[in-house]
C-alpha atoms as a PDB file:
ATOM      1  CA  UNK A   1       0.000   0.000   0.000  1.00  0.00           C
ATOM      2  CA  UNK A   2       1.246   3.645  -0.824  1.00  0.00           C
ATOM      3  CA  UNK A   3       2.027   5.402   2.371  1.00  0.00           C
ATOM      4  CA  UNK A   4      -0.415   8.596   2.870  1.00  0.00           C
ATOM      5  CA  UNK A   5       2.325  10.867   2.802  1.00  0.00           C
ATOM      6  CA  UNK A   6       3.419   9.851  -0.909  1.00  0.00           C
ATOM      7  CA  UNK A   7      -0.238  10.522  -2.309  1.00  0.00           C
ATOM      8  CA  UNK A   8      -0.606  14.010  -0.879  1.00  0.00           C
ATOM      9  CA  UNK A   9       3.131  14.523  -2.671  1.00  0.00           C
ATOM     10  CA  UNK A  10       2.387  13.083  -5.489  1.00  0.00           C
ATOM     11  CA  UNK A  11      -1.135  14.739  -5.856  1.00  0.00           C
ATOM     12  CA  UNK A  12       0.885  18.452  -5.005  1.00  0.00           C
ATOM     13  CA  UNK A  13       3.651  17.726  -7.219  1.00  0.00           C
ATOM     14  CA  UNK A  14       1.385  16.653 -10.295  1.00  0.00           C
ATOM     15  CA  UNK A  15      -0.592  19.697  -9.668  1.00  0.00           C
ATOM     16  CA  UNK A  16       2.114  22.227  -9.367  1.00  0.00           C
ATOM     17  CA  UNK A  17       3.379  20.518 -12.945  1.00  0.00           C
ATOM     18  CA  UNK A  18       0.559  21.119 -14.862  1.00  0.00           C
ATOM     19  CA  UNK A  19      -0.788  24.281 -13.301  1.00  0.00           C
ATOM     20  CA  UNK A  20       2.685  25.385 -14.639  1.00  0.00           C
ATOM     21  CA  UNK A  21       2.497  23.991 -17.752  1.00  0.00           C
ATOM     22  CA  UNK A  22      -1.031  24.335 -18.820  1.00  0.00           C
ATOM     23  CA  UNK A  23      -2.636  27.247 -16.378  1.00  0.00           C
ATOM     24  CA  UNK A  24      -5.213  27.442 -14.155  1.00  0.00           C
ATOM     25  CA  UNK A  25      -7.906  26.845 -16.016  1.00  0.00           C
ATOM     26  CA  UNK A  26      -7.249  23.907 -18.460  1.00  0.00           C
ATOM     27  CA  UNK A  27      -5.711  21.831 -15.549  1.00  0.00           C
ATOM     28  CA  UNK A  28      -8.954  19.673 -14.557  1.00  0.00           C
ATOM     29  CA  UNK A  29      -8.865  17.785 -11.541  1.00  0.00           C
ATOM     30  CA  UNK A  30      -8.683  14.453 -12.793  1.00  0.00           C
ATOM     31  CA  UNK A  31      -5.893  16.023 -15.374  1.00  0.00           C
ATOM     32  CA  UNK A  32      -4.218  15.945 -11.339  1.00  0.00           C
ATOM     33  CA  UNK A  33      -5.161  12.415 -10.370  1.00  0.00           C
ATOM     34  CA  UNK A  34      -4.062  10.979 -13.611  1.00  0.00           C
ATOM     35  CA  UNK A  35      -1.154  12.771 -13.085  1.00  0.00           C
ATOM     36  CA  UNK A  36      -0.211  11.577  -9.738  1.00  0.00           C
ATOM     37  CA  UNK A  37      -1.720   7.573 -10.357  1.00  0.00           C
ATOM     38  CA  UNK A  38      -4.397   8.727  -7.872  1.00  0.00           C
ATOM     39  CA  UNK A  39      -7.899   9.243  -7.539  1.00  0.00           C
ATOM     40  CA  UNK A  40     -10.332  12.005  -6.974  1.00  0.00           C
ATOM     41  CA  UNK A  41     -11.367  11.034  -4.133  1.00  0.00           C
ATOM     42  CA  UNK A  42      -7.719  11.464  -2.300  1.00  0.00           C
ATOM     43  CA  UNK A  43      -7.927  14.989  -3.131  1.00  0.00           C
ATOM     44  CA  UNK A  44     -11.003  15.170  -1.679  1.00  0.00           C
ATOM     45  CA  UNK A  45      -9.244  13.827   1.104  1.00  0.00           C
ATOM     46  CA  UNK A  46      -6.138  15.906   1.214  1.00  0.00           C
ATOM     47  CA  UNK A  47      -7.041  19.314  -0.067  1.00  0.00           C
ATOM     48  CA  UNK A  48     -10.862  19.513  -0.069  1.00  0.00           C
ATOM     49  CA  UNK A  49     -10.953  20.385  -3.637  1.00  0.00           C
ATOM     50  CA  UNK A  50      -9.005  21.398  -6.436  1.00  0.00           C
ATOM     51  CA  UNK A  51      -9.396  24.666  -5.508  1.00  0.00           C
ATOM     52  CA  UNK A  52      -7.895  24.104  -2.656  1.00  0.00           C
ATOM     53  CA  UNK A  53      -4.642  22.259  -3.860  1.00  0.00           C
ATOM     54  CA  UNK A  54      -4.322  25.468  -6.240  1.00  0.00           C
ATOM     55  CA  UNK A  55      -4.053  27.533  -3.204  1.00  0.00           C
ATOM     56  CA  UNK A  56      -2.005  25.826  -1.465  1.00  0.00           C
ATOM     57  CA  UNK A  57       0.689  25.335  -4.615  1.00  0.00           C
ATOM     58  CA  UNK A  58       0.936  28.583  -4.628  1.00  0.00           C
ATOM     59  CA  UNK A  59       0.914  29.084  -0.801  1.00  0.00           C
ATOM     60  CA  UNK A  60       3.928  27.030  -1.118  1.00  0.00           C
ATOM     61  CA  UNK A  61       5.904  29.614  -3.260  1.00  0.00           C
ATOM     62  CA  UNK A  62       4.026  33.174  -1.748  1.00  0.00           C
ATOM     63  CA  UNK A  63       4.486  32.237   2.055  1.00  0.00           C
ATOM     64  CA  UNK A  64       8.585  32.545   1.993  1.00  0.00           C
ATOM     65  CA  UNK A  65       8.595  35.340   0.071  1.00  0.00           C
ATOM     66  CA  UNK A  66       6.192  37.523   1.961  1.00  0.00           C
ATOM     67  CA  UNK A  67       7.979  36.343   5.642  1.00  0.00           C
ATOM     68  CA  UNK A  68      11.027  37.653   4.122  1.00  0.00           C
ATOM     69  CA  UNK A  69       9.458  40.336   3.344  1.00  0.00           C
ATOM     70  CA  UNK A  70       8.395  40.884   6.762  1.00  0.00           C
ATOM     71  CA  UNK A  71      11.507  40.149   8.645  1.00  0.00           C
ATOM     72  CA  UNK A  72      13.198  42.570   6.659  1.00  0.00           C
ATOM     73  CA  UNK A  73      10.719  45.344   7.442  1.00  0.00           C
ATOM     74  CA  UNK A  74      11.343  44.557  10.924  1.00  0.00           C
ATOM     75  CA  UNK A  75      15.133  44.884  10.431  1.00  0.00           C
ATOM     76  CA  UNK A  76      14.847  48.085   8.940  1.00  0.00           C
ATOM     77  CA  UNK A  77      13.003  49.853  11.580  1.00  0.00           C
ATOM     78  CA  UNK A  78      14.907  48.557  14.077  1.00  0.00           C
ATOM     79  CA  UNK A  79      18.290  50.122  12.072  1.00  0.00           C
ATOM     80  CA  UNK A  80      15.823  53.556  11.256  1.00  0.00           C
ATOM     81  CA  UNK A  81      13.358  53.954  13.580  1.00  0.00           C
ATOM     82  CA  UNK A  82       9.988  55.312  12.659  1.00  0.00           C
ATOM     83  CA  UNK A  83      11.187  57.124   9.227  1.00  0.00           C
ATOM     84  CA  UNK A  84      12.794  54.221   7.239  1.00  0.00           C
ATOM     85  CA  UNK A  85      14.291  55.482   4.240  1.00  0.00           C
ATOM     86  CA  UNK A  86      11.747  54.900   0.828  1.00  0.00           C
ATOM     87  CA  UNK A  87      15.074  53.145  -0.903  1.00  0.00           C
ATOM     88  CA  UNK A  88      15.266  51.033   2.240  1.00  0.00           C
ATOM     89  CA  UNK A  89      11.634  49.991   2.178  1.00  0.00           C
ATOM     90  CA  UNK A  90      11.381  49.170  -1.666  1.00  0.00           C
ATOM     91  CA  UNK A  91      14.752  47.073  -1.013  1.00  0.00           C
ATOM     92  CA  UNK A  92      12.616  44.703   1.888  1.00  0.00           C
ATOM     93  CA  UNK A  93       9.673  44.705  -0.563  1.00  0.00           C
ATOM     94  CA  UNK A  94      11.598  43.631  -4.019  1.00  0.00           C
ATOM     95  CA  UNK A  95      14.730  41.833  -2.570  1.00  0.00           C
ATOM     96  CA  UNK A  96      12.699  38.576  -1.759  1.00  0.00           C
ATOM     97  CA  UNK A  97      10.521  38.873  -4.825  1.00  0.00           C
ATOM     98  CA  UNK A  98      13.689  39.271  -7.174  1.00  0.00           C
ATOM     99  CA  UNK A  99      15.805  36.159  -5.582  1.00  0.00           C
ATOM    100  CA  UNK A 100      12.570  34.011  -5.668  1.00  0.00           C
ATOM    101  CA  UNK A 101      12.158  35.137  -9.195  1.00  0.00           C
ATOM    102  CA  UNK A 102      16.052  34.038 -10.005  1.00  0.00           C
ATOM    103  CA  UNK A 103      15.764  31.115  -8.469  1.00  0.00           C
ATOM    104  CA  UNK A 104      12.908  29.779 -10.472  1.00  0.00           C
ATOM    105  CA  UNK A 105      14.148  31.668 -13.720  1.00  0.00           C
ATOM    106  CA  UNK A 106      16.873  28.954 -13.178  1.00  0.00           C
ATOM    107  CA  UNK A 107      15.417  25.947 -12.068  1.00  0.00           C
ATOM    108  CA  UNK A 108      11.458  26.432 -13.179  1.00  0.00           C
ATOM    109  CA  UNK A 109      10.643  29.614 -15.340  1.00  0.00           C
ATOM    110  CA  UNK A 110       7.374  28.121 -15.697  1.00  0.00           C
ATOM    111  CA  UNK A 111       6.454  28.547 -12.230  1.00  0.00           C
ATOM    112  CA  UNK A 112       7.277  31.803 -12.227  1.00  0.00           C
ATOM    113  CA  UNK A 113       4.933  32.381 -15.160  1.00  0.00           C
ATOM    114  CA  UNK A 114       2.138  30.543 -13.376  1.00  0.00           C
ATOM    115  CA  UNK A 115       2.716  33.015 -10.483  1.00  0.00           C
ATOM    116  CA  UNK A 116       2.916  36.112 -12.626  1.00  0.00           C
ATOM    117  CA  UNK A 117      -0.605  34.757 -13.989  1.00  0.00           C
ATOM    118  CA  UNK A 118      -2.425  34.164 -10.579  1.00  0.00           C
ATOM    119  CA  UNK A 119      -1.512  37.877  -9.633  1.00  0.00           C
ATOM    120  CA  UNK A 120      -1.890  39.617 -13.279  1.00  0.00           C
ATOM    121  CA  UNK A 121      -5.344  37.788 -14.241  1.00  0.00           C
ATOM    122  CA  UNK A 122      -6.310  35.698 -11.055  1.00  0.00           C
ATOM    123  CA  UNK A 123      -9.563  33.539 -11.618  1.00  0.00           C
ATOM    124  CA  UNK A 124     -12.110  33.568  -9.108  1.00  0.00           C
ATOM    125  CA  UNK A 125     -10.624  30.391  -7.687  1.00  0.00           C
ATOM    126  CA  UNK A 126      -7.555  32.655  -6.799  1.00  0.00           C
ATOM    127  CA  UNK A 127      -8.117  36.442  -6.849  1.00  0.00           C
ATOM    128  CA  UNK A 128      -9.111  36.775  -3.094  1.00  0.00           C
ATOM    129  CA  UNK A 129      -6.338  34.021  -1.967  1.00  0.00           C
ATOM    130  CA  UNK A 130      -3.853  36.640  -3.238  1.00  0.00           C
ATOM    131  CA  UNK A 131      -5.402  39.680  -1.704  1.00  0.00           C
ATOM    132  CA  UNK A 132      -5.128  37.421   1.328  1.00  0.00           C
ATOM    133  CA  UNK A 133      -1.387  36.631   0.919  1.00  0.00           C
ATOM    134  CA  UNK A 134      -0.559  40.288   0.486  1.00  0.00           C
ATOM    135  CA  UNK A 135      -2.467  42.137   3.128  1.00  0.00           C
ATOM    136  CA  UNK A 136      -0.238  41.666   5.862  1.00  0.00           C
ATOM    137  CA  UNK A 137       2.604  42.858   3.368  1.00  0.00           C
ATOM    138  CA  UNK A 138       1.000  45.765   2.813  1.00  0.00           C
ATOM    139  CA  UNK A 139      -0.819  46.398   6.779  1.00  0.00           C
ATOM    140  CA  UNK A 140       2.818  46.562   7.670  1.00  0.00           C
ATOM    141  CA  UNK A 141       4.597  48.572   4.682  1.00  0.00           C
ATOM    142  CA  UNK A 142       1.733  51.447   3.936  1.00  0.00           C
ATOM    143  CA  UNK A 143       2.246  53.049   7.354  1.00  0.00           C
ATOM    144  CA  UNK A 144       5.953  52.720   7.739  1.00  0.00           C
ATOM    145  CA  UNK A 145       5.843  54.639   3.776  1.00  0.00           C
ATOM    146  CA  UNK A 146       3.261  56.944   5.372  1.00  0.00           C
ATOM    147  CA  UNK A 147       5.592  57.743   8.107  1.00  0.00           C
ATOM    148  CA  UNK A 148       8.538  58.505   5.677  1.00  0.00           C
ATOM    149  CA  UNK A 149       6.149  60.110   3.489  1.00  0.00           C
ATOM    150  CA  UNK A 150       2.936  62.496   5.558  1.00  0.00           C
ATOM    151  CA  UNK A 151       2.891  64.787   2.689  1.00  0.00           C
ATOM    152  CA  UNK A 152       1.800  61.754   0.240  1.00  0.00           C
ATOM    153  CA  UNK A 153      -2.302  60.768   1.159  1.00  0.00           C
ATOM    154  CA  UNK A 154      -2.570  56.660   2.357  1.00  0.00           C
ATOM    155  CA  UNK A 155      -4.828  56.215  -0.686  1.00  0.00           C
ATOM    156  CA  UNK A 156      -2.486  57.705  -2.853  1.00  0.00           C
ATOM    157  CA  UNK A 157       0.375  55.464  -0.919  1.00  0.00           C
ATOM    158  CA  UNK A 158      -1.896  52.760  -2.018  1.00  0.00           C
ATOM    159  CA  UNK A 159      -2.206  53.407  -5.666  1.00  0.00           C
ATOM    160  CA  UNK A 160       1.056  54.255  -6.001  1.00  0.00           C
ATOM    161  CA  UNK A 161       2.302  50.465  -4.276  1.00  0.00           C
ATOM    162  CA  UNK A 162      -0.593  49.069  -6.993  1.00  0.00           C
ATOM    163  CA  UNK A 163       2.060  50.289  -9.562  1.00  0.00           C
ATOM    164  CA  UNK A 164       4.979  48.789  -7.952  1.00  0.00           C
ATOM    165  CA  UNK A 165       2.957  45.421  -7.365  1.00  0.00           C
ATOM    166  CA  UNK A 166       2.365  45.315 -11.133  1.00  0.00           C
ATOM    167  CA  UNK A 167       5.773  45.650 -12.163  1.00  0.00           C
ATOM    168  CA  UNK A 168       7.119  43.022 -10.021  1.00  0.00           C
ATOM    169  CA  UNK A 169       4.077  40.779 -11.043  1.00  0.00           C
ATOM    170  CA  UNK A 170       4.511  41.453 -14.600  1.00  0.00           C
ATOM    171  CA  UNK A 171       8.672  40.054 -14.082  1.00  0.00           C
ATOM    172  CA  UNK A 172       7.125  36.897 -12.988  1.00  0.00           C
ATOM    173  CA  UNK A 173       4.499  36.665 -15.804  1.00  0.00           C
ATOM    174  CA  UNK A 174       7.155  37.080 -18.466  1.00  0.00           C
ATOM    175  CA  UNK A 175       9.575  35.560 -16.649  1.00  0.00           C
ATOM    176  CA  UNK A 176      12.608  33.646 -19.378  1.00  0.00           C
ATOM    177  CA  UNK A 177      14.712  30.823 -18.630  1.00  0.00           C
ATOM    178  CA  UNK A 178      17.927  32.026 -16.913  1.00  0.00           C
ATOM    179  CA  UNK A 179      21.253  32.441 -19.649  1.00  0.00           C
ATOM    180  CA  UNK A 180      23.310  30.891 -17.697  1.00  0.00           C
ATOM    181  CA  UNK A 181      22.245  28.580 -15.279  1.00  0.00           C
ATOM    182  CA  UNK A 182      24.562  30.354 -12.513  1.00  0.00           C
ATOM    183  CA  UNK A 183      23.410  30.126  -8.900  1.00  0.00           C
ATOM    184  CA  UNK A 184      20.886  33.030  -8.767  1.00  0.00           C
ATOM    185  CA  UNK A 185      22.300  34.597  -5.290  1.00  0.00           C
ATOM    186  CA  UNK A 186      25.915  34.945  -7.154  1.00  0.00           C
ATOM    187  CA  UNK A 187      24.367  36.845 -10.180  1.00  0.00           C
ATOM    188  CA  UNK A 188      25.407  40.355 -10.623  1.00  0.00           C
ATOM    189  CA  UNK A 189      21.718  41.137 -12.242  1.00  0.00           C
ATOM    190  CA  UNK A 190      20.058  40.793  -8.937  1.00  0.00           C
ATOM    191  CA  UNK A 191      21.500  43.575  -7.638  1.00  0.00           C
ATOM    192  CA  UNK A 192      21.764  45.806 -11.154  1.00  0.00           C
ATOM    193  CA  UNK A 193      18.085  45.075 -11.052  1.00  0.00           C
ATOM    194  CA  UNK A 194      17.102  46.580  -7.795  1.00  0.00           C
ATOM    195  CA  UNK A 195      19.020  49.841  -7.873  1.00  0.00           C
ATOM    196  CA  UNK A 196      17.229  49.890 -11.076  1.00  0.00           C
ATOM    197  CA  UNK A 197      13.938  49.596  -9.732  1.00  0.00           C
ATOM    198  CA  UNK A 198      14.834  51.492  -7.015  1.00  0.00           C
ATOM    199  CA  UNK A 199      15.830  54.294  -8.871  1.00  0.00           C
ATOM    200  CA  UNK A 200      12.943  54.512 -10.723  1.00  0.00           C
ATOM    201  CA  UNK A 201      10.252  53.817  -8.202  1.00  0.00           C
ATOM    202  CA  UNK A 202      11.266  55.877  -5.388  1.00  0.00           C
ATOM    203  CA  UNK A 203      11.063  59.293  -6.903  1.00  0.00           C
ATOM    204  CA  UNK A 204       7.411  57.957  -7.779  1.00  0.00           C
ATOM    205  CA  UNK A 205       6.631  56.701  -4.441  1.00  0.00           C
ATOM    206  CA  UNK A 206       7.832  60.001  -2.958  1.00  0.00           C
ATOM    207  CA  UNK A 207       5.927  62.416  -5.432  1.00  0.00           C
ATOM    208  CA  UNK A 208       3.832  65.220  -4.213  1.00  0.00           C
ATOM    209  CA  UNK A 209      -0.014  64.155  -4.666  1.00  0.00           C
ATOM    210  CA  UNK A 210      -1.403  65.117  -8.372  1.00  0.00           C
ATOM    211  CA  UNK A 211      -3.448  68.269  -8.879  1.00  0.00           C
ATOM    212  CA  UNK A 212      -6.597  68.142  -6.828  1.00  0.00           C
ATOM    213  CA  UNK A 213      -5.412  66.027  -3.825  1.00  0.00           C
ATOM    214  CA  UNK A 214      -5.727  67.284  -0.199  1.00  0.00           C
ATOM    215  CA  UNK A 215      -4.949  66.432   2.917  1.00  0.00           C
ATOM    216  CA  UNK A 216      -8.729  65.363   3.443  1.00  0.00           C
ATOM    217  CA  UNK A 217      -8.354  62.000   1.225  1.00  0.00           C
ATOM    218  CA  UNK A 218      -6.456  60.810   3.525  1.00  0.00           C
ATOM    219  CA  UNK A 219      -9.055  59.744   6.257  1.00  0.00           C
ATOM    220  CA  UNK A 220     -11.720  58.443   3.009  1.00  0.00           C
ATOM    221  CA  UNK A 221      -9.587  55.226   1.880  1.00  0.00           C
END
């Protein structure tokens, strides 16, 4: 008898295969169980649904990212205090994001795609999972950018983070096999590529509000 442990594997490593290579929405569920030499049923079993084995793929690839994240928000107001620098922020947010994305440009570019998708045109089966994956990201970077930032409105923080979400999300989407195959953390790019962003997301970020905004938006959002 196949131990339970193996058919849970199985089942998530069949489903993160073909979510990759076929998307979302042409991967059925028994497209899975085939897959794994299992059954509907054990899914049932394991996950709930397919839905739910979606989710949790990609829970498996959005949870380290966003603790990062965290943990490196926490080191930089413990190095700044309450006015962390906007470079310094945008590093925390995009550091994790760009490694991940390295990593899988090298091993599985079509996981990276599959990501890019679930944020860039989620399905119903995904769109509030990934609101849910990034609130705390962004309950614990809007105010510390507020803080460096009072003359900038929250809404217009929020907007303006949209942007920055989009370009990240869009890497991901597009994302190309690496050249080179060299390990990702040793690769000059990573760091070319965030003083790039950097450079030209911070001056955004820290923009006055456009025409029309006052200071009374920033109690309506």
């Amino acid at each position: 008898m196949v131990p339970v442990e193996n058919t849970r594997e199985r089942l998530l490593a069949a489903a993160q295969r073909l979510f990759a290579q076929g998307g979302e929405e042409a991967t059925s569920l028994r497209a899975i169980t085939r897959e794994a030499g299992a059954n509907v049923a054990s899914v049932n079993y394991h996950f709930g649904s397919r839905d739910e084995l979606l989710r949790l793929v990609l829970e498996g690839y959005l949870e380290p990212i966003n603790a990062r994240r965290l943990a490196m928000f926490d080191a930089a107001v413990a190095e700044y205090g309450d006015h962390v620098p906007v470079g310094v922020l945008l590093t925390a947010f995009l550091r994790p994001d760009l490694d991940a994305l390295a990593d899988l440009r090298a091993h599985n570019p079509q996981i990276a795609r599959f990501i890019g998708r679930a944020y860039t045109q989620p399905s119903a089966s995904v769109a509030g999972f990934m609101h849910e994956q990034f609130a705390p990201v962004a309950e614990r970077l809007i105010p510390l950018l507020r803080q460096t930032l009072p003359q900038v409105p929250e809404h217009e923080v929020r907007i303006r983070l949209g942007f920055v979400v989009s370009i990240i999300t869009g890497l991901f989407a597009t994302a190309t096999p690496a050249p080179d195959g060299r390990p990702p953390m040793e690769s000059p790019d990573i760091y070319v590529q965030l003083a790039r962003l950097i450079a030209f997301l911070e001056p955004g970020l820290a923009a006055p509000p456009p025409p029309g905004e006052s200071d009374d938006h920033r109690h309506l959002h």
